[in-house]
Protein backbone atom coordinates (compact mmCIF):
# COMPACT_ATOMS: atom_id res chain seq x y z
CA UNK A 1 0.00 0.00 0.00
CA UNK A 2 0.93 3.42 -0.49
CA UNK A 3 -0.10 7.04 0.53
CA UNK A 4 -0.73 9.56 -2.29
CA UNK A 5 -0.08 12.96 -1.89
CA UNK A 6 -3.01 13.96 -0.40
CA UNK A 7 -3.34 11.45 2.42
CA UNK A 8 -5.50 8.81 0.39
CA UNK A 9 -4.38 4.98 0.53
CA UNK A 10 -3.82 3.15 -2.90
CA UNK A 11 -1.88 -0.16 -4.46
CA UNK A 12 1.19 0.14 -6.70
CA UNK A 13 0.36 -1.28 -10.24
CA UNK A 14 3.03 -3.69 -11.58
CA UNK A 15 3.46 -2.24 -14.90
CA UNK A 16 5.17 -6.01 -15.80
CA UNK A 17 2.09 -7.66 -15.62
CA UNK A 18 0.88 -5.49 -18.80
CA UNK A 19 3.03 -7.05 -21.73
CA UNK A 20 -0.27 -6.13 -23.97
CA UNK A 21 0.32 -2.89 -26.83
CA UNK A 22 -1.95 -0.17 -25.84
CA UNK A 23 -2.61 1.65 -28.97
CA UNK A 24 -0.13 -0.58 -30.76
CA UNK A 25 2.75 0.49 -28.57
CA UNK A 26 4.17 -1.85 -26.56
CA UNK A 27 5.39 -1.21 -23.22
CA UNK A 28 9.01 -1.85 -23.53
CA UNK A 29 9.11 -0.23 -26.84
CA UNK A 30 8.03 2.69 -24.40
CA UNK A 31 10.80 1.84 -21.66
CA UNK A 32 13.40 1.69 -24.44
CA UNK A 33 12.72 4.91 -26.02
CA UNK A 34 12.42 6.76 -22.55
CA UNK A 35 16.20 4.97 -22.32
CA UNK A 36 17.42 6.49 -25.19
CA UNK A 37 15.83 9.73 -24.63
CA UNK A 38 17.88 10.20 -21.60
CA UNK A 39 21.17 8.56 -22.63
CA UNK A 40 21.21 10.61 -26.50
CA UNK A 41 23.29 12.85 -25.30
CA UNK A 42 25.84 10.53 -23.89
CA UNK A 43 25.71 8.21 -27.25
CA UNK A 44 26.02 10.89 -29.39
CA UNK A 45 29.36 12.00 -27.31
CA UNK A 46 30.54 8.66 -27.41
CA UNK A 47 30.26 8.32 -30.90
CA UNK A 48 32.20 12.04 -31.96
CA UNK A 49 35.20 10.46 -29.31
CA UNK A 50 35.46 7.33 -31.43
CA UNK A 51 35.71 8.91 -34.70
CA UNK A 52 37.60 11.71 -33.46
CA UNK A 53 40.11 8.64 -32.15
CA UNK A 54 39.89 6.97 -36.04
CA UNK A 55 40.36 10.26 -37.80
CA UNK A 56 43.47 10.80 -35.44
CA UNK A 57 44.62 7.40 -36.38
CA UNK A 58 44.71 7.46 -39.67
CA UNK A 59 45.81 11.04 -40.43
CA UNK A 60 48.75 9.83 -38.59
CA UNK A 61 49.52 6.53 -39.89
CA UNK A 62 49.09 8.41 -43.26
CA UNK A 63 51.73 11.36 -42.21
CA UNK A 64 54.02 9.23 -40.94
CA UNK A 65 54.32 6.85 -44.44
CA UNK A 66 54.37 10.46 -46.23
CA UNK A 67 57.37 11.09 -43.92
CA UNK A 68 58.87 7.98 -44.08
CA UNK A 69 59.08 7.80 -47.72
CA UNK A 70 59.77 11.58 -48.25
CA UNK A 71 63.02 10.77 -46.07
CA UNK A 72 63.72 7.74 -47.16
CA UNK A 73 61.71 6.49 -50.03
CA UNK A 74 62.42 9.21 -52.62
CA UNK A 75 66.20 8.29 -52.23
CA UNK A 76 65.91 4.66 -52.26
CA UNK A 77 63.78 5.00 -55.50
CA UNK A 78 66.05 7.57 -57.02
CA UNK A 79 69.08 4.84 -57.04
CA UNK A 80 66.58 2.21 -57.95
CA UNK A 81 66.18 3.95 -60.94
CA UNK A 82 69.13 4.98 -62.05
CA UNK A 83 70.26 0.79 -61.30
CA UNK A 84 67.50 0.73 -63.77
CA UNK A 85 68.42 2.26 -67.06
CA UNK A 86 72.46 1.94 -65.85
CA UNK A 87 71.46 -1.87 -66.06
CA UNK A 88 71.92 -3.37 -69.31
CA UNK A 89 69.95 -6.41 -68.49
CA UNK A 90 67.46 -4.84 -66.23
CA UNK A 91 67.09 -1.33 -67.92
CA UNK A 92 67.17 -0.84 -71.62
CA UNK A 93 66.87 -4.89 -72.79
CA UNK A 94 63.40 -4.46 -70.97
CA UNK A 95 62.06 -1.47 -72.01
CA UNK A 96 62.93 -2.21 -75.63
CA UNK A 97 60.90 -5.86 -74.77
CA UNK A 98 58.32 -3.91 -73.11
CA UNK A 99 57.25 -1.58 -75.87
CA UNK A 100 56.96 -1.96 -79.69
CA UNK A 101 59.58 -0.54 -81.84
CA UNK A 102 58.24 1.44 -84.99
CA UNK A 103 57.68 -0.42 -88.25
CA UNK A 104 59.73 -0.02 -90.89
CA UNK A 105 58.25 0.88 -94.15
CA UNK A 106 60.12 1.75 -97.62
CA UNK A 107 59.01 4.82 -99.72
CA UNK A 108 55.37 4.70 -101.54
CA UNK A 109 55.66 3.57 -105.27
CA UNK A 110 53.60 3.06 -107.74
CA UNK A 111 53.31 -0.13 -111.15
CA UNK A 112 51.27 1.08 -114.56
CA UNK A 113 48.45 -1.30 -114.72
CA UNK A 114 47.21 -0.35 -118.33
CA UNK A 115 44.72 2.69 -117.19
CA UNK A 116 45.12 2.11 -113.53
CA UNK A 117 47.97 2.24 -111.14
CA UNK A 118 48.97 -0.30 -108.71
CA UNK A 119 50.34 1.13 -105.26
CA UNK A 120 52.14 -0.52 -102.61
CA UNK A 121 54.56 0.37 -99.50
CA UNK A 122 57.06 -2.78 -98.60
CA UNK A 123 57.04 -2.95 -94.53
CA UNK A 124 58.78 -4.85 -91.66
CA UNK A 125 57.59 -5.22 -88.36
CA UNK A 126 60.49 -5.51 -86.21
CA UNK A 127 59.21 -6.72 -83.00
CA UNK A 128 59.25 -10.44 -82.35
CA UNK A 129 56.29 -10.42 -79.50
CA UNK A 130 54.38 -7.94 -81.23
CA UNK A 131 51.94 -7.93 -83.92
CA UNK A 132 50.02 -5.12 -85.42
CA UNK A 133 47.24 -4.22 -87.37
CA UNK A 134 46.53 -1.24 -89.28
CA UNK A 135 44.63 1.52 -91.61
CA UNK A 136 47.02 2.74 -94.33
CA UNK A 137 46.53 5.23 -97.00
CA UNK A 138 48.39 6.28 -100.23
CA UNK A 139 47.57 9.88 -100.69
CA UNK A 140 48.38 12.77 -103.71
CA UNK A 141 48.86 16.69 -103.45
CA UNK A 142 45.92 16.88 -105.19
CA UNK A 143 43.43 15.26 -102.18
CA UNK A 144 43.48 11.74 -104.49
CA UNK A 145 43.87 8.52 -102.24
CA UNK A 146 43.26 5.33 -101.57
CA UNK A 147 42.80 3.55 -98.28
CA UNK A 148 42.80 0.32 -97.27
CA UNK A 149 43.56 -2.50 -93.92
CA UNK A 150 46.06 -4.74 -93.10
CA UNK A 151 48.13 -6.80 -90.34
CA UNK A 152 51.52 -7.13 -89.72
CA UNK A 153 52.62 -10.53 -87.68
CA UNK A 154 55.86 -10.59 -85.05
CA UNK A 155 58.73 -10.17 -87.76
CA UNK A 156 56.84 -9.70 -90.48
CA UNK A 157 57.83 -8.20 -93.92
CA UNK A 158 55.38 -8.11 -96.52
CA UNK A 159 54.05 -5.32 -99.01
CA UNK A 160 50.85 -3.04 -98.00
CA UNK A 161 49.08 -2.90 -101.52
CA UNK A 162 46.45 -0.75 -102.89
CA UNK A 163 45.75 -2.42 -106.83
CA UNK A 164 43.96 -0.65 -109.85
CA UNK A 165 43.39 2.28 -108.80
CA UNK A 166 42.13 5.21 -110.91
CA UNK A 167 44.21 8.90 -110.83
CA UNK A 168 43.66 11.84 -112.61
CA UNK A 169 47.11 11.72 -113.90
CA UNK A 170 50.60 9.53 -112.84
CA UNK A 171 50.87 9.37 -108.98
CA UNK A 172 54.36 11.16 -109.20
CA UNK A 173 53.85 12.52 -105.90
CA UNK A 174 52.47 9.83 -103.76
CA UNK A 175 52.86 9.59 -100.18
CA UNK A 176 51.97 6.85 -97.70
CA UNK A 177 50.64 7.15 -93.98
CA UNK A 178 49.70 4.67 -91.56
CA UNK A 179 46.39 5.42 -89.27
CA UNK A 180 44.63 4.04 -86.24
CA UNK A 181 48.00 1.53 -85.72
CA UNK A 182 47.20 -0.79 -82.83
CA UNK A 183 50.08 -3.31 -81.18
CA UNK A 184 49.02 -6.11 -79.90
CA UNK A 185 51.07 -8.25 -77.44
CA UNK A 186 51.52 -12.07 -78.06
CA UNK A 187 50.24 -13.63 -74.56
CA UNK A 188 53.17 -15.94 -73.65
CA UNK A 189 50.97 -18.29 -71.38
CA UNK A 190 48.34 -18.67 -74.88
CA UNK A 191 51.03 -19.10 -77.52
CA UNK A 192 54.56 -19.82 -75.49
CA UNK A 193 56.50 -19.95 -78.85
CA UNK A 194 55.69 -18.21 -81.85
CA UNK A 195 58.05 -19.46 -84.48
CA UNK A 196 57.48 -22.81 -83.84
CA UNK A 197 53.05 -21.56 -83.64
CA UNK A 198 53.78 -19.74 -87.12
CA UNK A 199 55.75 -22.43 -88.52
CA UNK A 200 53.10 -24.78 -87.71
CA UNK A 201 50.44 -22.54 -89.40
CA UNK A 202 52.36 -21.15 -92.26
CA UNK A 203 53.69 -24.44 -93.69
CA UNK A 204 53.29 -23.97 -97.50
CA UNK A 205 55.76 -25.22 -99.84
CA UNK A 206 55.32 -23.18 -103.67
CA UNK A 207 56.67 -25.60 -106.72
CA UNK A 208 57.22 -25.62 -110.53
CA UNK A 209 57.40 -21.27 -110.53
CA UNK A 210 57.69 -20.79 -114.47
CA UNK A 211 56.50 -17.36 -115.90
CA UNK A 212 56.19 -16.80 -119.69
CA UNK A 213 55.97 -13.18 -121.03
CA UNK A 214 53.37 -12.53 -123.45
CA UNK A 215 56.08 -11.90 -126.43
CA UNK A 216 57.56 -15.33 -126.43
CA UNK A 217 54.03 -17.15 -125.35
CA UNK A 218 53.15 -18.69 -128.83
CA UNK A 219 49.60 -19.34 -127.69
CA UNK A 220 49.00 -15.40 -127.17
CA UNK A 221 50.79 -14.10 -129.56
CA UNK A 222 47.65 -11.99 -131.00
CA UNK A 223 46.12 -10.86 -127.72
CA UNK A 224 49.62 -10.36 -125.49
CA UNK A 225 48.80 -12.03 -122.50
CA UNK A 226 51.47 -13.09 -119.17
CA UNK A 227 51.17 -16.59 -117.63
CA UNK A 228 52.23 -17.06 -114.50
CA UNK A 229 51.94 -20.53 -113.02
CA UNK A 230 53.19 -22.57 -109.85
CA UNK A 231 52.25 -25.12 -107.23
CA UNK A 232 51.08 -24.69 -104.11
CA UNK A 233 51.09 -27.31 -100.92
CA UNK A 234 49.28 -26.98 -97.78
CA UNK A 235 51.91 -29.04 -95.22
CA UNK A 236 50.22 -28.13 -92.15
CA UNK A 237 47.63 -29.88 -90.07
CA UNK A 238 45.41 -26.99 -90.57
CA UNK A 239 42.67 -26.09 -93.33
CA UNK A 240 41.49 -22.87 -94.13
CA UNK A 241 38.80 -20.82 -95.21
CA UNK A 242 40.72 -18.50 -97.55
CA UNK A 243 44.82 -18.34 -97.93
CA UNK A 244 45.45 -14.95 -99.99
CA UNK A 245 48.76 -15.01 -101.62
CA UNK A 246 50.63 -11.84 -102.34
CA UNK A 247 52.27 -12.25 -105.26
CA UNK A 248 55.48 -10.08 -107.09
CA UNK A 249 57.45 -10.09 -109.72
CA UNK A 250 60.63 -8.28 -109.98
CA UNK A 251 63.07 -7.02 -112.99
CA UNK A 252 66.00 -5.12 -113.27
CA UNK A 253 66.11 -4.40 -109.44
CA UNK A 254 62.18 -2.57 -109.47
CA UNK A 255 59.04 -4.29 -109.14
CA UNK A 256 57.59 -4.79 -112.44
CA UNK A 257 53.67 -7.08 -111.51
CA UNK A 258 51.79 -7.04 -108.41
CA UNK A 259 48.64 -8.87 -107.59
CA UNK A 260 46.82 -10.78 -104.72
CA UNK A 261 45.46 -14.32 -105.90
CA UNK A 262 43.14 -15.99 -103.21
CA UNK A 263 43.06 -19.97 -102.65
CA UNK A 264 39.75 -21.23 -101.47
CA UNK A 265 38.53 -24.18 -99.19
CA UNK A 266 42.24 -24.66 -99.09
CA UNK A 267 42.34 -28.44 -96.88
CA UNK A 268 45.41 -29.70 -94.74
CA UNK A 269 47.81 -31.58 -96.79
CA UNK A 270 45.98 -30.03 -100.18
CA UNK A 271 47.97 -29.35 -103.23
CA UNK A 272 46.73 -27.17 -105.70
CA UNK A 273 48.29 -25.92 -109.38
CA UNK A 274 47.57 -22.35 -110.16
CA UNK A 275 47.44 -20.55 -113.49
CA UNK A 276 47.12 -16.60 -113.44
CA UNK A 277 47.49 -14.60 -116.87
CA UNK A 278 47.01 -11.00 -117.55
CA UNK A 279 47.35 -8.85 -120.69
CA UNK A 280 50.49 -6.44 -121.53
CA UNK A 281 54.36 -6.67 -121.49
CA UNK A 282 55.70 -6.01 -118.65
CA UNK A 283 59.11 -6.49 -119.44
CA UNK A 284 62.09 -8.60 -118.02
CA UNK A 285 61.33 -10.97 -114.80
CA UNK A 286 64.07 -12.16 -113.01
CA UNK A 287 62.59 -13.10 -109.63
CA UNK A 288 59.02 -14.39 -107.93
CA UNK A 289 57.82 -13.79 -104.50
CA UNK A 290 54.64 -15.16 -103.87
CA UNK A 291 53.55 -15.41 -100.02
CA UNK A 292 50.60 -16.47 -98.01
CA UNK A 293 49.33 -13.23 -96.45
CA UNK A 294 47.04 -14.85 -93.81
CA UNK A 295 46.63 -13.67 -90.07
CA UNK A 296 47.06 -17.32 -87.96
CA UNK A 297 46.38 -15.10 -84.89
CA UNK A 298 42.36 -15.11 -85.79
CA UNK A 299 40.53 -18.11 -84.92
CA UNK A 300 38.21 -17.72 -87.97
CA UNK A 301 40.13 -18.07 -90.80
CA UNK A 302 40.51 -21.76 -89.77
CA UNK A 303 38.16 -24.48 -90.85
CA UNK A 304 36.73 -26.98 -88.44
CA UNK A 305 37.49 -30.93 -89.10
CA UNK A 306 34.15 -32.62 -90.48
């Protein structure tokens, strides 16, 4: 029993006994917000001291390494450095490894190809990890050009071509520029060694070269046509879609025919004898370079087994 304030007798209420909601609020939903009524204050102090103590923390840590390494660190990297590219083995070996050197490319030039020209830039890719492929355009004084695509593999030296093409007069003054070149690294854990990958791919063996010029070709003797014929063997294990062959002929040290000649469905372990002829003299031959100009790095120019 208790006494109220103004003498009366009543019974204190055990507010436990009423674990009910009134009005949907339960009572010690009630007790715990009374408890954090009085104690936000004290929480909210609590919590400025803790990240007061984190912010101190880490500023410091993050001082002292800036210390530390403008004391020390700068230094020990400055001689790192200069052990670097003093280093024959650790300096300039791996920064010549580590980036592409330019390709090489001889001056633009130009075949007559009856009313047409033929153009073509011989280049040389240099690096022996890297592979590139490119846009490339022959270009005049005048705003004339013509633009094509290409690929160079690691090592590479092939000619960039640009055939019968129509000028308003002879390209005399024809330039060549390379655009949107991008190098592309050969991933040593995919192809671990890429001679023996590219000699794999590019086994072709060419036979039986024999050109006839259209003066001393007694079957063509009215219309002047070139023949130009050879064998061609696929020795590899692999068949492909399409194997483009670049082919030139040479006289009196300048290139004197130029032409691309593409080999279809060509099958592992295929042979194949090729004819090409074409009209006009074109003078004295004395050599033949004909070479597969396919990209083995692309998975799609390969055919599947049936």
């Amino acid at each position: 029993m208790s006494i109220g304030n103004d003498g009366s007798n009543f019974k204190k209420v055990n507010l436990n006994r009423y674990k009910t909601d009134v009005e949907g609020i339960s009572m010690d939903t009630l007790e715990t917000g009374l408890w954090w009524a009085k104690n936000r204050r004290k929480l909210k102090l609590i919590l400025i001291i803790i990240l007061l103590i984190a912010g101190i923390l880490s500023w410091s840590y993050t001082l002292f390494g800036f210390g530390n390494y403008l004391f020390f660190g700068m230094n020990s990297d400055e001689q790192t450095m200069k052990l670097f590219v003093q280093s024959d083995t650790g300096g300039q070996k791996y920064l010549a490894q580590a980036s592409p050197v330019n390709i090489k490319l001889s001056s633009a030039g130009y075949i007559v190809n009856g009313d047409k020209y033929d153009l073509y830039v011989q280049a040389v890719n240099p690096n022996l990890r890297w592979m590139a492929t490119i846009d490339y355009c022959f270009k005049r004084e005048n705003g004339e050009k013509s633009c094509s695509h290409s690929f160079l593999l690691p090592g590479e030296k092939k000619y960039l071509l640009s055939l019968a093409q129509s000028f308003s007069s002879i390209p005399s003054d024809l330039t060549f520029s390379m655009d949107n070149l991008i190098w592309k690294k050969i991933n040593n854990h995919v192809i671990a060694d890429w001679n023996q990958y590219q000699k794999d791919r590019m086994d072709f063996s060419i036979t039986n070269q024999l050109f006839t010029p259209a003066l001393s070709n007694a079957v063509s003797e009215k219309i002047g046509l070139n023949s130009l014929i050879f064998t061609i063997r696929n020795n590899s294990a692999y068949s492909y879609w399409e194997v483009p062959l670049t082919i030139a002929l040479t006289g009196g040290g300048r290139i004197v025919y130029l032409n691309r000649y593409p080999i279809t469905d060509f099958l592992s372990h295929d042979t194949r004898d090729i004819k090409i002829t074409w009209p006009g003299a074109i003078g004295e031959v004395t050599g033949i370079s004909i070479a597969p100009d396919l990209n083995i790095s692309e998975q799609g120019i390969y055919k599947q087994p049936q």
